[in-house]
C-alpha atoms as a PDB file:
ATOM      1  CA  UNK A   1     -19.477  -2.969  -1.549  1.00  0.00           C
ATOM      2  CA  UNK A   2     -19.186  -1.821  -4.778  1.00  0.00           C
ATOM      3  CA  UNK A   3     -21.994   1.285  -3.895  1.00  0.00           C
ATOM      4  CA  UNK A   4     -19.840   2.123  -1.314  1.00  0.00           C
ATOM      5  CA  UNK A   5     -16.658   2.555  -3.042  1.00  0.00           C
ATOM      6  CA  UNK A   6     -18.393   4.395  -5.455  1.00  0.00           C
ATOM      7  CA  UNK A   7     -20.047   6.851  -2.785  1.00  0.00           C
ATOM      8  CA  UNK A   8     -16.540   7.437  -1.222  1.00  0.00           C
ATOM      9  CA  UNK A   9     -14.576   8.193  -4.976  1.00  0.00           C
ATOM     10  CA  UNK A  10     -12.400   4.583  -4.251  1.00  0.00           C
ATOM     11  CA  UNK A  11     -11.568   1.862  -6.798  1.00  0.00           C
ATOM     12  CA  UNK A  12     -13.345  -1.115  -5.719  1.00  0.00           C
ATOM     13  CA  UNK A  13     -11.139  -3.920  -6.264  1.00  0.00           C
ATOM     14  CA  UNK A  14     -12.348  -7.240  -8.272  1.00  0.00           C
ATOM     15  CA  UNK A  15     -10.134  -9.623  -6.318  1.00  0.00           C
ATOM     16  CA  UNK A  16     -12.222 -13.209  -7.085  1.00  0.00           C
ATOM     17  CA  UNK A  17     -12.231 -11.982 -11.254  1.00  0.00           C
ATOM     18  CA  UNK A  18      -8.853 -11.381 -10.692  1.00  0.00           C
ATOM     19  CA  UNK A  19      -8.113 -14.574  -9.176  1.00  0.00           C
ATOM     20  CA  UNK A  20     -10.452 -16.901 -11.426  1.00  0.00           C
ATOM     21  CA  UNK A  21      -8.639 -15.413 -14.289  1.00  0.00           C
ATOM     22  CA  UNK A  22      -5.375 -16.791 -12.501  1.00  0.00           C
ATOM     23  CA  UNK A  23      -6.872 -20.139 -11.946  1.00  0.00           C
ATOM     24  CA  UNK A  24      -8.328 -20.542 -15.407  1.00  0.00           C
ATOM     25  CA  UNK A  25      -5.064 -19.556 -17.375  1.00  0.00           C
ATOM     26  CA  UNK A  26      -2.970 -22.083 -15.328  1.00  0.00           C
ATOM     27  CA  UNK A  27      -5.597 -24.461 -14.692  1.00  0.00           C
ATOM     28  CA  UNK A  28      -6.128 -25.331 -11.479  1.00  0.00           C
ATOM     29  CA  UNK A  29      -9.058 -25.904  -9.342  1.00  0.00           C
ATOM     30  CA  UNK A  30     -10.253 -23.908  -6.356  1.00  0.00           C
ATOM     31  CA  UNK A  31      -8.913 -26.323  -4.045  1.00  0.00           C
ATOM     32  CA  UNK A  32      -4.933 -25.689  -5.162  1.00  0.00           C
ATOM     33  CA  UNK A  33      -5.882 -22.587  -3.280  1.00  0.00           C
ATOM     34  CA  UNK A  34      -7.312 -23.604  -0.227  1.00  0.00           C
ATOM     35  CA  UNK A  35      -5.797 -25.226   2.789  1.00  0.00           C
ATOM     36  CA  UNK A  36      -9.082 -26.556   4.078  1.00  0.00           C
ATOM     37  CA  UNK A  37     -11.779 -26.549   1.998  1.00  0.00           C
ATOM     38  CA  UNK A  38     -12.789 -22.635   3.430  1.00  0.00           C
ATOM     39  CA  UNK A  39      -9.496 -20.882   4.025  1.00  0.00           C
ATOM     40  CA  UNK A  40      -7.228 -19.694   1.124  1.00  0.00           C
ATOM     41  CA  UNK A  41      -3.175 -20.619   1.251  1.00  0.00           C
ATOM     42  CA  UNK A  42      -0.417 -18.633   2.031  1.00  0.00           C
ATOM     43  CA  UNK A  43       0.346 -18.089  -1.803  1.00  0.00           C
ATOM     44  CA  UNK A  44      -3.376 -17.360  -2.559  1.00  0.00           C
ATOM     45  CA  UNK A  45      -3.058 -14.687   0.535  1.00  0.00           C
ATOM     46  CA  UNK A  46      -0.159 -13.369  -0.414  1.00  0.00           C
ATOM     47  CA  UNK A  47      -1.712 -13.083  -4.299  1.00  0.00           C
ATOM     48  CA  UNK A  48      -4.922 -11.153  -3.269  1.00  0.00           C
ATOM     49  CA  UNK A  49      -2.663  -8.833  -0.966  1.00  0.00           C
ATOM     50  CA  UNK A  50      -0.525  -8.247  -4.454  1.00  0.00           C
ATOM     51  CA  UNK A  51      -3.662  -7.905  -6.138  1.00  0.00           C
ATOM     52  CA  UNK A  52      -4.732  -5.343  -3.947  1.00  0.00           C
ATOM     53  CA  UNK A  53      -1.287  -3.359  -2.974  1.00  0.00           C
ATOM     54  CA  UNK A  54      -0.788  -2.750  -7.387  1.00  0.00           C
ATOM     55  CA  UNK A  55      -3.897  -0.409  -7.245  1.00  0.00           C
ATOM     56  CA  UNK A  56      -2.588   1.825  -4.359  1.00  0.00           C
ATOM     57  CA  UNK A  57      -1.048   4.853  -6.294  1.00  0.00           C
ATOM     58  CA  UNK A  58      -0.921   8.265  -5.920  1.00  0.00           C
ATOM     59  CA  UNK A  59      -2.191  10.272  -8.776  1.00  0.00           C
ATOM     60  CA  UNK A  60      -0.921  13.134 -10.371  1.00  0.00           C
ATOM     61  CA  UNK A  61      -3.601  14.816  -9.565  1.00  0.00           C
ATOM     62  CA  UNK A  62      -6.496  14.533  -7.168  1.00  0.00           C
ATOM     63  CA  UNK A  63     -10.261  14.336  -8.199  1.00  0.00           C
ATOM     64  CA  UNK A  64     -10.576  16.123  -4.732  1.00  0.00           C
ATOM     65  CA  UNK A  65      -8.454  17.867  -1.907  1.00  0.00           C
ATOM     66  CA  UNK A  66      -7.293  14.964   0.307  1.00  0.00           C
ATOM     67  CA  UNK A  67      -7.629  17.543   2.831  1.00  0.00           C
ATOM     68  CA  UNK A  68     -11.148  17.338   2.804  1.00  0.00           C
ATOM     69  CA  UNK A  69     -11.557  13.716   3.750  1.00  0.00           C
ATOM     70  CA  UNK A  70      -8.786  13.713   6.786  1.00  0.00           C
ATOM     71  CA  UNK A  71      -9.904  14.440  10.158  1.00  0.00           C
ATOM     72  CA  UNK A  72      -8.383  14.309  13.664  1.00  0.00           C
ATOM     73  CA  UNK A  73      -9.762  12.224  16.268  1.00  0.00           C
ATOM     74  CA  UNK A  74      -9.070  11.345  20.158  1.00  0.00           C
ATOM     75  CA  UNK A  75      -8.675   7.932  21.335  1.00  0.00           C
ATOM     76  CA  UNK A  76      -9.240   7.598  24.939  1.00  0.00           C
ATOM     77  CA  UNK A  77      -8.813   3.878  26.544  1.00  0.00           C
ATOM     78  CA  UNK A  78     -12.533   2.568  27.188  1.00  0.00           C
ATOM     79  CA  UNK A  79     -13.929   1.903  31.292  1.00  0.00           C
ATOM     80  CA  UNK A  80     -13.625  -1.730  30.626  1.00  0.00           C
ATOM     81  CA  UNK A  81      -9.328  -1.621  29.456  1.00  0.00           C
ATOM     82  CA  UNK A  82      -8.622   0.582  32.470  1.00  0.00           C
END
């Protein structure tokens, strides 16, 4: 993941350090943020979507024309919808 974030000019974000660190300073164990042993809470979802959203900026200025990285495409419904 990381490769391809780099490849592409994207932040790759590090969600489970970010997370741990949470854990650690308040102490608690990996199940306070799990409902069932595999999936995480809602307040452990709704931290990694905050811990995501706060790198989402737009900068002053661009390492590249955004231009060059938007295209237009067609969406047609597939034989199997109609």
């Amino acid at each position: 993941m990381r490769a391809i974030c780099q490849k592409h000019g994207v932040e790759f974000v590090e969600n489970r350090i970010e997370i741990t660190d949470y854990m650690t300073k308040h102490n608690l164990a990996v199940e306070a943020l799990l409902r069932d042993g595999v999936h995480q809470t809602a307040y452990a979802a709704k931290m990694t979507n905050m811990n995501i959203a706060r790198h989402f900026n737009r900068p002053a200025k661009f390492g590249y024309d955004p231009r060059s990285r938007e295209r237009r495409i067609e969406a047609r419904a597939s034989e199997a919808v109609k």
